[in-house]
Protein backbone atom coordinates (compact mmCIF):
# COMPACT_ATOMS: atom_id res chain seq x y z
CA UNK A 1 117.77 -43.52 -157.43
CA UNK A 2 120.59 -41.75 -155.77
CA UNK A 3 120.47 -38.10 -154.08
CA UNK A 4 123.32 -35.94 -154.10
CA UNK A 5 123.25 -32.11 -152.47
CA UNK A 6 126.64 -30.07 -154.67
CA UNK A 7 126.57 -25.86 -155.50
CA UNK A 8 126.73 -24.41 -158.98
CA UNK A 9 129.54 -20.86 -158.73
CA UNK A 10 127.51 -18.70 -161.27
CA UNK A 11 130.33 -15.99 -161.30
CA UNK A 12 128.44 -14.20 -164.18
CA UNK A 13 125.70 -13.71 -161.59
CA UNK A 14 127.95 -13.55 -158.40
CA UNK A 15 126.13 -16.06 -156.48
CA UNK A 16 126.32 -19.75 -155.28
CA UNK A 17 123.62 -21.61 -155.82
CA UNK A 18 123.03 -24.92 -153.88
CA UNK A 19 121.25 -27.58 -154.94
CA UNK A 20 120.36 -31.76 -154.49
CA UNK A 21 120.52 -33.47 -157.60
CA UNK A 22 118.35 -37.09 -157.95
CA UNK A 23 120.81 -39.44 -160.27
CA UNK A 24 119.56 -42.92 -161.59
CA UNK A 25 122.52 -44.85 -163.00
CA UNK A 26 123.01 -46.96 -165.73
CA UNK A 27 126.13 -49.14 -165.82
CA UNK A 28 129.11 -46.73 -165.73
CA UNK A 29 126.57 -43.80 -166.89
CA UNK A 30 125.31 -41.21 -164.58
CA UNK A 31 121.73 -39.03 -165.41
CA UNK A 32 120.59 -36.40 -163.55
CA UNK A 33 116.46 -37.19 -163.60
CA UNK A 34 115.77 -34.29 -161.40
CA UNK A 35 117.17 -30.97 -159.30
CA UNK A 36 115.68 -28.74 -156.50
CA UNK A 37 117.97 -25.60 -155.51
CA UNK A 38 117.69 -25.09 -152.12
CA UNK A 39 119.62 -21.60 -151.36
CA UNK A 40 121.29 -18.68 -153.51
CA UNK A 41 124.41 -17.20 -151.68
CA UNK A 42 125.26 -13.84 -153.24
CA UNK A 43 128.49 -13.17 -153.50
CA UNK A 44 130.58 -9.60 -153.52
CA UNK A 45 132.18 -9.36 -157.00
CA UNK A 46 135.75 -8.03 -156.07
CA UNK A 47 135.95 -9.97 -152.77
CA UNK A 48 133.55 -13.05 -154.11
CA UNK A 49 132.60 -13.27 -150.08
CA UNK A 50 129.88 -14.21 -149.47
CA UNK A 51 127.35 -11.15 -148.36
CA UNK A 52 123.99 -13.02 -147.76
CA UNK A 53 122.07 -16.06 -148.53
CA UNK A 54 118.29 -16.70 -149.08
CA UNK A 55 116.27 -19.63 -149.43
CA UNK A 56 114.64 -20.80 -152.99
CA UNK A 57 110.99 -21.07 -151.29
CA UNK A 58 108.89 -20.98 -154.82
CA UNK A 59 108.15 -23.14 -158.03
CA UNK A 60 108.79 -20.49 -160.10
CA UNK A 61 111.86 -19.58 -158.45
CA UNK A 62 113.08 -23.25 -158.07
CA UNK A 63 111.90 -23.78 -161.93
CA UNK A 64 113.98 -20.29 -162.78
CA UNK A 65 117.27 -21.29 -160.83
CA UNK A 66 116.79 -25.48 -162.40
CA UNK A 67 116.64 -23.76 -165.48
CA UNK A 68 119.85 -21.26 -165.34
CA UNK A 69 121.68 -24.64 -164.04
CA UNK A 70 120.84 -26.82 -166.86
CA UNK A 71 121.79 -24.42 -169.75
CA UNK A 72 125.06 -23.27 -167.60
CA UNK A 73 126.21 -27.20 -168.94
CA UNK A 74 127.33 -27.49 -164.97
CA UNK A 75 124.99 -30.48 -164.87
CA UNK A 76 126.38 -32.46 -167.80
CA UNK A 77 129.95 -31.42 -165.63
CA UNK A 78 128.59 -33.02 -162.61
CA UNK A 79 127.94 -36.00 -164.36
CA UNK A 80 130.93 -36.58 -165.86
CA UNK A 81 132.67 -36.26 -162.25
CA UNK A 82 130.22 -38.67 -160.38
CA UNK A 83 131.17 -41.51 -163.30
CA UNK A 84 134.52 -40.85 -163.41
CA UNK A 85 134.43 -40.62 -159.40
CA UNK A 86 135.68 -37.41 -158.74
CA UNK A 87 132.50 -36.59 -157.21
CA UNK A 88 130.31 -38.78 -154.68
């Protein structure tokens, strides 16, 4: 199994959300098996600088943010970059 850190750009939520991503891969296929998010930047929504960042310290936070990022389809995104090698 392979660990990757990337960041998710929720602009609905202005904020930047990194995260590491566990990948096991099977021939030419990539799956993400697992993700932690680590830190939420929030971002200013004219400027999109970034204004302040906090760490994800909880479960439920952690399961909150894992869950925003898997229905966002930037995961299945992510995948399809890693196998076609745009991503490492």
């Amino acid at each position: 199994m392979q660990t990757i850190e990337s960041h998710w750009d929720d602009a609905v939520n202005n904020r930047r959300v990194a995260f590491s991503a566990h990948l096991k891969r099977s021939g030419d296929a990539v799956e993400i098996q697992a993700i932690t998010p680590k830190q939420v930047t929030f971002l200013c929504p004219k400027s999109r600088s970034e204004l302040r960042t906090i760490g994800v310290w909880t479960e439920k936070g952690r399961e909150m943010l894992a869950h925003q990022l898997r229905t966002s389809g930037h995961l299945t995104e992510l995948e399809r970059k890693i196998e076609t090698g745009l991503a490492v």
